[in-house]
N, C-alpha and C. Protein backbone atom coordinates (compact mmCIF):
# COMPACT_ATOMS: atom_id res chain seq x y z
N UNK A 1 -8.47 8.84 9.57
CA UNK A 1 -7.29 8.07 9.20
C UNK A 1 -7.18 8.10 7.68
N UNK A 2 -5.99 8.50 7.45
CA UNK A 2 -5.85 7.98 5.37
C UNK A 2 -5.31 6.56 5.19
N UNK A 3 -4.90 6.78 4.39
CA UNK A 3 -4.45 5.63 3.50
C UNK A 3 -3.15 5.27 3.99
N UNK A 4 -2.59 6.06 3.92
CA UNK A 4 -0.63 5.56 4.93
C UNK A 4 -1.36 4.96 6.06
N UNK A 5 -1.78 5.40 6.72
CA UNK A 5 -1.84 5.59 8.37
C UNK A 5 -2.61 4.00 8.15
N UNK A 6 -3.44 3.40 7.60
CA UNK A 6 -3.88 2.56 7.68
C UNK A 6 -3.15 1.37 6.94
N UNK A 7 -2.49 1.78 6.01
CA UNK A 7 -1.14 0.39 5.58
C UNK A 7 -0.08 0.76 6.85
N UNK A 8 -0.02 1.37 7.41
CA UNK A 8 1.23 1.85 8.23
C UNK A 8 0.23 0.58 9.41
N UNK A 9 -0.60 1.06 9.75
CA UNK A 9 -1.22 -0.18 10.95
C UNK A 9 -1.36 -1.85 10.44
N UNK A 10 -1.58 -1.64 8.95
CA UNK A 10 -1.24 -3.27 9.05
C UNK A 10 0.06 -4.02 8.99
N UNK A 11 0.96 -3.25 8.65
CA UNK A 11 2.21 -3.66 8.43
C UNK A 11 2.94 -3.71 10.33
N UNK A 12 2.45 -2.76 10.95
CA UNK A 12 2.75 -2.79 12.30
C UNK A 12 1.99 -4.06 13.24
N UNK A 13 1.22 -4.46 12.48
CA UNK A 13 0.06 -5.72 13.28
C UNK A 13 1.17 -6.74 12.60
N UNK A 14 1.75 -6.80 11.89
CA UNK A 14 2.32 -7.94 11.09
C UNK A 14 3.66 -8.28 11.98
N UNK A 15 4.21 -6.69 12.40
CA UNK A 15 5.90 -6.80 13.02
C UNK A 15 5.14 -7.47 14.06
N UNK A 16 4.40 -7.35 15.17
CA UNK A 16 4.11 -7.80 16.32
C UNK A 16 4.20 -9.48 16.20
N UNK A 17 3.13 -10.09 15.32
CA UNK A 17 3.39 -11.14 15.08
C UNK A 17 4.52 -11.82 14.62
N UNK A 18 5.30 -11.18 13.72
CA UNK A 18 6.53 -12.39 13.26
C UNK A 18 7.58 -11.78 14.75
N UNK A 19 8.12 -10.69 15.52
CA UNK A 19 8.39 -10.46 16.57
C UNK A 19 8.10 -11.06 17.54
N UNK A 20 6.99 -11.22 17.77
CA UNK A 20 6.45 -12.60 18.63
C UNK A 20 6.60 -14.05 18.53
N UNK A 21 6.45 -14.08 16.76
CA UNK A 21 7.22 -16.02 17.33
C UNK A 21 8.62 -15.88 16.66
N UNK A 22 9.33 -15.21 16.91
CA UNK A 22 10.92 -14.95 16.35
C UNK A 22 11.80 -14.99 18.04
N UNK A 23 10.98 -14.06 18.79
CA UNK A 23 11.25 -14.08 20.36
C UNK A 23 12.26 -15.22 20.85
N UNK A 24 11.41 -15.55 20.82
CA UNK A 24 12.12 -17.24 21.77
C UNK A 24 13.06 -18.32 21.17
N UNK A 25 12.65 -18.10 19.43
CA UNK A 25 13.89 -19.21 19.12
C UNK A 25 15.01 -18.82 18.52
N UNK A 26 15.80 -19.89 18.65
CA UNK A 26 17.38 -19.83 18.70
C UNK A 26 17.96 -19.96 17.04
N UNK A 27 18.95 -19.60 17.14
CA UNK A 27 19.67 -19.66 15.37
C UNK A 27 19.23 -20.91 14.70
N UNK A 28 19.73 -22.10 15.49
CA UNK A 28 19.67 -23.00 15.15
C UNK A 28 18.36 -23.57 15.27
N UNK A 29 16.96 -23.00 15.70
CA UNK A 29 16.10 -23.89 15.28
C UNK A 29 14.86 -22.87 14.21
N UNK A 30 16.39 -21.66 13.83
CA UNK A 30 15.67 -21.35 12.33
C UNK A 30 15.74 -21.84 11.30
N UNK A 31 16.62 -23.24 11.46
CA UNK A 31 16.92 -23.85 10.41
C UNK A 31 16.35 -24.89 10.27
N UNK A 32 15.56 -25.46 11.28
CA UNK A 32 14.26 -26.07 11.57
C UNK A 32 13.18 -26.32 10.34
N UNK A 33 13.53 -27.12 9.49
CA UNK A 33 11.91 -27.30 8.63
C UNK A 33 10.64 -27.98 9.04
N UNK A 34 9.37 -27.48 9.26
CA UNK A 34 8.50 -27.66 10.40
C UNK A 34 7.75 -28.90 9.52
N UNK A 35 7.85 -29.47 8.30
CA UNK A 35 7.88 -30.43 7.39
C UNK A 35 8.78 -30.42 6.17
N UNK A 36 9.15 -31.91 5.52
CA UNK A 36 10.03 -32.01 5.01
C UNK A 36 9.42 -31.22 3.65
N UNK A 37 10.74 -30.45 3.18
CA UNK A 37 10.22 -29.55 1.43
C UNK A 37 9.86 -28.46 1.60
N UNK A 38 9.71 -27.77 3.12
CA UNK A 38 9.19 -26.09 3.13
C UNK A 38 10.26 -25.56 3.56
N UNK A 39 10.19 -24.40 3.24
CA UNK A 39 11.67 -23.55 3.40
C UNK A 39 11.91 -23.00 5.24
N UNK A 40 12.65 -23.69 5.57
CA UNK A 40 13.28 -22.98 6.81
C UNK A 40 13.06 -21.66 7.70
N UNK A 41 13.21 -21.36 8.63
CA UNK A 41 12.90 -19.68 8.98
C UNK A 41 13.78 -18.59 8.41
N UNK A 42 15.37 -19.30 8.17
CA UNK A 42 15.94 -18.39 8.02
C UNK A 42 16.14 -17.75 6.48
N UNK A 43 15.78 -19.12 5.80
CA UNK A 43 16.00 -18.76 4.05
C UNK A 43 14.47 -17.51 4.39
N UNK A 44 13.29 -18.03 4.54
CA UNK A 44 12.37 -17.30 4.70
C UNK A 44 12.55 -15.56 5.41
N UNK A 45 13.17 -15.31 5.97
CA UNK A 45 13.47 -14.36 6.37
C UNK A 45 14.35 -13.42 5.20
N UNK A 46 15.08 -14.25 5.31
CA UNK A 46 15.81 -13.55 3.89
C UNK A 46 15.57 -13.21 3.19
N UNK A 47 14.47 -14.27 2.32
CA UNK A 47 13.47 -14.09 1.15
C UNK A 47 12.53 -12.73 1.44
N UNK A 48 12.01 -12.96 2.91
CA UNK A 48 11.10 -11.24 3.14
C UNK A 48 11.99 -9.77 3.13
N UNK A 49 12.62 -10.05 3.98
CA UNK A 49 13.59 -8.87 3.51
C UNK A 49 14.06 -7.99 2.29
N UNK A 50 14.68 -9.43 1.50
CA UNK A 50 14.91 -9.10 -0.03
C UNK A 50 13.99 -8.48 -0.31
N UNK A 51 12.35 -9.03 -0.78
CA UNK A 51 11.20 -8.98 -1.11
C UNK A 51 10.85 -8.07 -1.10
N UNK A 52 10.92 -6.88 0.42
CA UNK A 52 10.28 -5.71 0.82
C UNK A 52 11.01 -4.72 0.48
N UNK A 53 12.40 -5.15 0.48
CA UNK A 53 13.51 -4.51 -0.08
C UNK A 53 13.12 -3.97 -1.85
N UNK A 54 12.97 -4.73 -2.76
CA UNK A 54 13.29 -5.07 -3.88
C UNK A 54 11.32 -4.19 -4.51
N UNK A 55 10.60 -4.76 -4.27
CA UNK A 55 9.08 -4.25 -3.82
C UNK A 55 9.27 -2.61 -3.68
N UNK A 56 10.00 -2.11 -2.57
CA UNK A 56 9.60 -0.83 -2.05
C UNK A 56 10.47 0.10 -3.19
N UNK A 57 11.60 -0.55 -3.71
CA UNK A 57 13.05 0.12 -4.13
C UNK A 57 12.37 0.04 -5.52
N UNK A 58 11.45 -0.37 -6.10
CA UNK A 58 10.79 -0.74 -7.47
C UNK A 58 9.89 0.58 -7.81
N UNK A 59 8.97 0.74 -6.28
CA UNK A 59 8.13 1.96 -6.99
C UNK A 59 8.91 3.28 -6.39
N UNK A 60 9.97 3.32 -5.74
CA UNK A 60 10.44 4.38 -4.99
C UNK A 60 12.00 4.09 -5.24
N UNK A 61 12.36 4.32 -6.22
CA UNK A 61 13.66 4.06 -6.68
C UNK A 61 14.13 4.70 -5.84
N UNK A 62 15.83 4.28 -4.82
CA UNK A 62 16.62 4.93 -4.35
C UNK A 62 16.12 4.84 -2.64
N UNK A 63 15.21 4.67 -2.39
CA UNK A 63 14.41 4.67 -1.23
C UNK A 63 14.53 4.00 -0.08
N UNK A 64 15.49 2.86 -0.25
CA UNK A 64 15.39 1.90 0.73
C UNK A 64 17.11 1.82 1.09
N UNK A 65 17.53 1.78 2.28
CA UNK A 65 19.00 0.86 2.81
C UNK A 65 19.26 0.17 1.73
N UNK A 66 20.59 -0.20 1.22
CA UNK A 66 21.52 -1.22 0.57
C UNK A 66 21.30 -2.29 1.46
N UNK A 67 21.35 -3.50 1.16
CA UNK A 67 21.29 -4.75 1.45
C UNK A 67 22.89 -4.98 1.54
N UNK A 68 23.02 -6.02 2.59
CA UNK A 68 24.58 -6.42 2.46
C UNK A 68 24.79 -7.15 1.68
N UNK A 69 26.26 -7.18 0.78
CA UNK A 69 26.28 -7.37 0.04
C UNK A 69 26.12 -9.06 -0.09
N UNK A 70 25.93 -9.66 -1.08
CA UNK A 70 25.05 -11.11 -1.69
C UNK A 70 24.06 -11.42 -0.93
N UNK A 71 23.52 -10.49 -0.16
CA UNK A 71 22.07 -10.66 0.28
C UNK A 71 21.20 -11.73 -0.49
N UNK A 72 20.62 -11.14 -1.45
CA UNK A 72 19.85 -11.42 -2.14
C UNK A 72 20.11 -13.05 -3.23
N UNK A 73 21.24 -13.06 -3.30
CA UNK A 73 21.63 -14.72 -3.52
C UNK A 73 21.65 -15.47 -2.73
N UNK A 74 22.01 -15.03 -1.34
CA UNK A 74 22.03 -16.17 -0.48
C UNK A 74 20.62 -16.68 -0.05
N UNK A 75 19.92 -15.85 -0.26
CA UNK A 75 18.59 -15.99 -0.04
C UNK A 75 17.67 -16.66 -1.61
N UNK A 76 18.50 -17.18 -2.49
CA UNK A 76 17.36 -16.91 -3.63
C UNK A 76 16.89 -18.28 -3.66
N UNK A 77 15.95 -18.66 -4.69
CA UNK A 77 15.06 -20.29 -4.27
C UNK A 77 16.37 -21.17 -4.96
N UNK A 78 17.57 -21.18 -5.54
CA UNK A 78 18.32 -22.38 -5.47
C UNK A 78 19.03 -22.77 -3.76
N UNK A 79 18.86 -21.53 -3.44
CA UNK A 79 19.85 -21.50 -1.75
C UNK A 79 19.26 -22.23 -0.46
N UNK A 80 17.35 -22.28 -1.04
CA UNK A 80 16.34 -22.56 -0.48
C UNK A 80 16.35 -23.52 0.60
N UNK A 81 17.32 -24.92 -0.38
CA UNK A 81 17.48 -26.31 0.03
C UNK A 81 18.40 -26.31 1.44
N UNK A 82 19.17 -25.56 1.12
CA UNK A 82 20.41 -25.81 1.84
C UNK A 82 19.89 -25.53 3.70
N UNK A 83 20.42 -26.60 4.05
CA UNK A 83 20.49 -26.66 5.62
C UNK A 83 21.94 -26.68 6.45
N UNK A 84 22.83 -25.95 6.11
CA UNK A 84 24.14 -25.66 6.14
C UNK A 84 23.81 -23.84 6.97
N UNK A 85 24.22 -23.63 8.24
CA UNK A 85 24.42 -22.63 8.84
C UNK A 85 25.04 -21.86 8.37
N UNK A 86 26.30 -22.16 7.99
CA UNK A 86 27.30 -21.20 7.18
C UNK A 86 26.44 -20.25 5.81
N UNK A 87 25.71 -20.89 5.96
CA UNK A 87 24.78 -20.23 4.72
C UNK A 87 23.82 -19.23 4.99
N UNK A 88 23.31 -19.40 5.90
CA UNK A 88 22.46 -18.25 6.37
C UNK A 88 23.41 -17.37 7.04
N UNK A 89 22.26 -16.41 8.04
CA UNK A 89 22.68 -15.46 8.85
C UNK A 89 22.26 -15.53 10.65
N UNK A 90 22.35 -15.03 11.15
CA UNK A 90 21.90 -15.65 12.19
C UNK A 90 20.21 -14.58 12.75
N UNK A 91 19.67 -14.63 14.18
CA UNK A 91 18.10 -14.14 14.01
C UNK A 91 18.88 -12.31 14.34
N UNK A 92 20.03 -12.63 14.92
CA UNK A 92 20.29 -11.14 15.45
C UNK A 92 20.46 -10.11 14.10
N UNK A 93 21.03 -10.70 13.32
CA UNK A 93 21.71 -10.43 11.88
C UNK A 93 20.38 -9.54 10.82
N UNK A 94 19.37 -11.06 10.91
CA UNK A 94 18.20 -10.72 10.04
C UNK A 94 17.29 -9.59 10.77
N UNK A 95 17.53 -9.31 11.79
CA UNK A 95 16.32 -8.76 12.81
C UNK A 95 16.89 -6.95 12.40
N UNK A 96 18.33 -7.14 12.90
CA UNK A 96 19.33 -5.91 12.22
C UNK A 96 18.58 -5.46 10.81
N UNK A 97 18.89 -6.07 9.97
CA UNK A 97 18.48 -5.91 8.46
C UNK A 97 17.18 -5.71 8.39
N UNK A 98 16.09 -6.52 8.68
CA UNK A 98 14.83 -6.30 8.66
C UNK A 98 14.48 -4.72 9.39
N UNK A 99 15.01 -4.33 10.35
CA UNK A 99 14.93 -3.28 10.78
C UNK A 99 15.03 -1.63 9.98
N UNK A 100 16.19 -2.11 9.35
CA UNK A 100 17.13 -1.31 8.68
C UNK A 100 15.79 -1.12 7.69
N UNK A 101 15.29 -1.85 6.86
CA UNK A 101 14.53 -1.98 5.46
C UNK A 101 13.17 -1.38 6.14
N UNK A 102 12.71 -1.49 7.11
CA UNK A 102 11.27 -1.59 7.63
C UNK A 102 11.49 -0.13 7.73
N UNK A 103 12.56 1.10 8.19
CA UNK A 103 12.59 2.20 8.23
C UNK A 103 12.32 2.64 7.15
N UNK A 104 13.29 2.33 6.20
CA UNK A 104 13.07 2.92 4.19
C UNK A 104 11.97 2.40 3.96
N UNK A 105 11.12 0.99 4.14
CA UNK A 105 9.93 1.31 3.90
C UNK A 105 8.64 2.34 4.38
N UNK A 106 8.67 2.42 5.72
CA UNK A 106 7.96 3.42 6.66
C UNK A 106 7.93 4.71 5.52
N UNK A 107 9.53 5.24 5.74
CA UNK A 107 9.80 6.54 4.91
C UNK A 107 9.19 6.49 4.05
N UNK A 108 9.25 5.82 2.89
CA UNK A 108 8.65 5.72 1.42
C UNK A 108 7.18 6.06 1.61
N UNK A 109 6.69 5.46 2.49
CA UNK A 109 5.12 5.35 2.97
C UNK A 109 4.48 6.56 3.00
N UNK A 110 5.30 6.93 4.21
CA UNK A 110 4.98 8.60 4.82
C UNK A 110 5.22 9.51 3.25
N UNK A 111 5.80 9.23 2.39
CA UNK A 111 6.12 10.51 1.26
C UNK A 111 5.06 10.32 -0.07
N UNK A 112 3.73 8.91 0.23
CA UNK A 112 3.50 8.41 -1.04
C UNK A 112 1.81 9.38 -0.53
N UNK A 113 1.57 10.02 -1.98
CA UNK A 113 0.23 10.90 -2.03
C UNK A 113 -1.01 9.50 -2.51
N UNK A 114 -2.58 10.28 -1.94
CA UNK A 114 -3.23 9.04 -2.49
C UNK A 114 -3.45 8.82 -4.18
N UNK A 115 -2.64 9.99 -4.64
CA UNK A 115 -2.77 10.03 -6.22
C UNK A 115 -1.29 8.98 -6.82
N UNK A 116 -0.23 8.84 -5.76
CA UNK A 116 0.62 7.59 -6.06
C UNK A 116 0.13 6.71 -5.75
N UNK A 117 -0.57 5.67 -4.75
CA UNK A 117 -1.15 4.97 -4.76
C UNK A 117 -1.92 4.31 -5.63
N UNK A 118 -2.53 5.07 -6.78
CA UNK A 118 -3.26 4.34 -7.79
C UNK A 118 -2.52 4.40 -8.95
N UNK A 119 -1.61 4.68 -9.61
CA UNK A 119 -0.09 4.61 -10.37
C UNK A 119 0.01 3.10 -10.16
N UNK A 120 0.25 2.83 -11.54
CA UNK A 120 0.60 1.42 -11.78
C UNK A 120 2.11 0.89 -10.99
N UNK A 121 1.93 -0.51 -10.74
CA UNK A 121 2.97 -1.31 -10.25
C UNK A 121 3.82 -1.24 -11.42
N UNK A 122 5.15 -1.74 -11.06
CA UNK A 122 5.65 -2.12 -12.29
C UNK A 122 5.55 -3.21 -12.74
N UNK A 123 5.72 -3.27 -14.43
CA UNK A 123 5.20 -4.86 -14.77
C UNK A 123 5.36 -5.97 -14.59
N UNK A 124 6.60 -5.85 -14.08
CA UNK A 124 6.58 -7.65 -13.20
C UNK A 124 6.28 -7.68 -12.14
N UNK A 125 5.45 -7.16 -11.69
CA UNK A 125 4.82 -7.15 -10.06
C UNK A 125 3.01 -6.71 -10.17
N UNK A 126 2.62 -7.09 -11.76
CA UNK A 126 1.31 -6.55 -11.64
C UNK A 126 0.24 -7.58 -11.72
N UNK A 127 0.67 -8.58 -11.69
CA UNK A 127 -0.06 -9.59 -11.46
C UNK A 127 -0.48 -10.11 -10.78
N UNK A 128 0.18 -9.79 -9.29
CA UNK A 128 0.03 -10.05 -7.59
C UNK A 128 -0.27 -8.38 -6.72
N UNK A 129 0.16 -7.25 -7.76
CA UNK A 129 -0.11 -5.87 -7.46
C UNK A 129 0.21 -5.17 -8.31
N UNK A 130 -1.57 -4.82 -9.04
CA UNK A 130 -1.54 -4.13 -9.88
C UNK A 130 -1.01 -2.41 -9.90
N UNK A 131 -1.60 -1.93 -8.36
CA UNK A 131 -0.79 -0.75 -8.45
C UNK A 131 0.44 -0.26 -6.99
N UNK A 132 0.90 0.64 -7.13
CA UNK A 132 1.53 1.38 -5.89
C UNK A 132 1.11 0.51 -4.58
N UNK A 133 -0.15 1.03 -3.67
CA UNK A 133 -0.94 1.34 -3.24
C UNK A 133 -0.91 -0.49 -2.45
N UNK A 134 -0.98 -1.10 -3.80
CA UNK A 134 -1.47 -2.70 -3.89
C UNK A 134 0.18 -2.89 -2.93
N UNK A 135 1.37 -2.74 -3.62
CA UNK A 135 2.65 -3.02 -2.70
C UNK A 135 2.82 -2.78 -1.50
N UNK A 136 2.38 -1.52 -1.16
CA UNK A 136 2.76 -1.19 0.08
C UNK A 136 1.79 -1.90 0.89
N UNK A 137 0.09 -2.17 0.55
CA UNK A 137 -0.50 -3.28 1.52
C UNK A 137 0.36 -4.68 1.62
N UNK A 138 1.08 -4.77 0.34
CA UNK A 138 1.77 -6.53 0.23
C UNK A 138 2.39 -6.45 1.46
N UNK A 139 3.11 -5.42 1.80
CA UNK A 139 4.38 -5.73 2.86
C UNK A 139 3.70 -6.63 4.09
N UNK A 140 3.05 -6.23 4.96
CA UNK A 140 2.64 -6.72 5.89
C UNK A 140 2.00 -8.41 5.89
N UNK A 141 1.14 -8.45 4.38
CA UNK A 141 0.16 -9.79 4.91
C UNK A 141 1.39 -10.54 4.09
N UNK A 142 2.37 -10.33 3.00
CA UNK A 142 3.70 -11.59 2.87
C UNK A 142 4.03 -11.62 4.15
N UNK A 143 4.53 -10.85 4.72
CA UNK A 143 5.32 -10.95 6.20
C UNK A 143 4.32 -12.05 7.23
N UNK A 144 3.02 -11.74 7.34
CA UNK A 144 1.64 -12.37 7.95
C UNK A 144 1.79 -14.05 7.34
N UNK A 145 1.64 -13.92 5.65
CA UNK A 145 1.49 -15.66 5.23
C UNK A 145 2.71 -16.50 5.47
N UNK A 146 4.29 -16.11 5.25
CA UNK A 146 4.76 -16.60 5.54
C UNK A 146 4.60 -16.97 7.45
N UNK A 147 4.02 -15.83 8.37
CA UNK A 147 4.46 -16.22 9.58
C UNK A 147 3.44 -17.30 10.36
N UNK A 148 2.24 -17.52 9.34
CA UNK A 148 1.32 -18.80 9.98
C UNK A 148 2.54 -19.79 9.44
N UNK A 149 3.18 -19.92 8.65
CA UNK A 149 4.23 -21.15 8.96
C UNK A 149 4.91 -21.20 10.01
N UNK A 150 5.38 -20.21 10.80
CA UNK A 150 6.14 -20.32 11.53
C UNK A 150 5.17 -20.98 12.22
N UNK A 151 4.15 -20.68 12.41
CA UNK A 151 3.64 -21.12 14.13
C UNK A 151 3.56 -22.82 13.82
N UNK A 152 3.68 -23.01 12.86
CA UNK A 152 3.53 -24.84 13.09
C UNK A 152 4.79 -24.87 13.20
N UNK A 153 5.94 -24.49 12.97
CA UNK A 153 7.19 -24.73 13.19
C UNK A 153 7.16 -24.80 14.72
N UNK A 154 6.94 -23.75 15.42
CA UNK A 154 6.58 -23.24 17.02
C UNK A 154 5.50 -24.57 17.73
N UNK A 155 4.64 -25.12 17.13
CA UNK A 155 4.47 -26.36 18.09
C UNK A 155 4.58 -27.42 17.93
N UNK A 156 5.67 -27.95 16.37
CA UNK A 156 6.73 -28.67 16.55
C UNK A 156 7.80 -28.83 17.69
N UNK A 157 8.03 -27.21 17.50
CA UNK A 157 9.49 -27.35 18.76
C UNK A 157 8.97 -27.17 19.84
N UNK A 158 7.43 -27.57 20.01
CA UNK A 158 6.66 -27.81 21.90
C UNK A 158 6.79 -26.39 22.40
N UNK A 159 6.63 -25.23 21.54
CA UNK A 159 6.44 -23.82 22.21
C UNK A 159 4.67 -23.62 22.16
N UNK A 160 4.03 -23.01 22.88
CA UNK A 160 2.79 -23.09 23.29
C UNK A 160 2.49 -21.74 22.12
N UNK A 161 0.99 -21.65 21.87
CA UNK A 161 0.47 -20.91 21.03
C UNK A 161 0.58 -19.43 21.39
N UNK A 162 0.58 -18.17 20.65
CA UNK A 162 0.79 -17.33 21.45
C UNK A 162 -0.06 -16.44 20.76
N UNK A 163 -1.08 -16.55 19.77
CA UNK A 163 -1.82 -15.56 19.40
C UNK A 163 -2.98 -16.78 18.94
């Protein structure tokens, strides 16, 4: 196994999980804050998207799907607060998009040598990932930390544990 093939498996252990507790709930209880002051499922979704979006399109300029357009505002931490539907998107919407991005990331993956991999991040991203290599592992375990929130959201709303 190399180096893709093995960020390519953690990022695929990651879809299973947020796929799994995304399953069962409804638009409206992505808007669900599982305590008061943490961000919602759906701003959160947004925020990953952007993220992986913005991340992958950084070391692989040109690389990734366009985002629809004000994506990335509607999602940004002033939008955070808001518990207004009209504001988000709905799970079919984000699942679409997330899809869309998870391909241009894949691609990017499959084209990166292990001599890009150790090539510096860019500088506002080198403090959480110093190089290449460091981003493309990010994708999966952001996708992973945000989704242990979900699961307390999930036995708030009395859905049983599933991993």
């Amino acid at each position: 196994m190399d180096s893709r093939a093995a960020i390519q498996i953690g990022i695929q252990c990651s879809d299973q999980i947020v796929q799994g507790y995304l399953a069962d709930l409804t638009d409206a209880e992505l808007l669900v804050r599982a305590v008061p002051g943490i961000n919602h499922i759906a701003w959160q979704l947004g925020h990953l998207i952007g993220s992986e979006h913005q991340m992958i399109d950084a070391v692989n300029p040109g690389s990734m799907p366009a985002l629809p357009a004000g994506f990335a505002e509607k999602h940004s931490k002033e939008t955070s607060s808001s518990d207004n539907p009209a504001d988000f998107l709905t799970k079919a919407e984000y699942l679409r998009i997330l899809a869309e991005q998870r391909q241009g990331t894949l691609a990017a993956l499959a084209k990166q040598t292990d001599a890009d991999f150790d090539k510096p991040a860019p500088e506002s991203m080198r403090a959480y990932a110093p190089n290449v290599g460091n981003i493309f592992s990010l994708i999966g375990s952001h996708w992973l930390m945000h989704a242990g929130q979900w699961a307390v959201l999930r036995r708030k709303l009395g859905r049983a544990p599933l991993f």
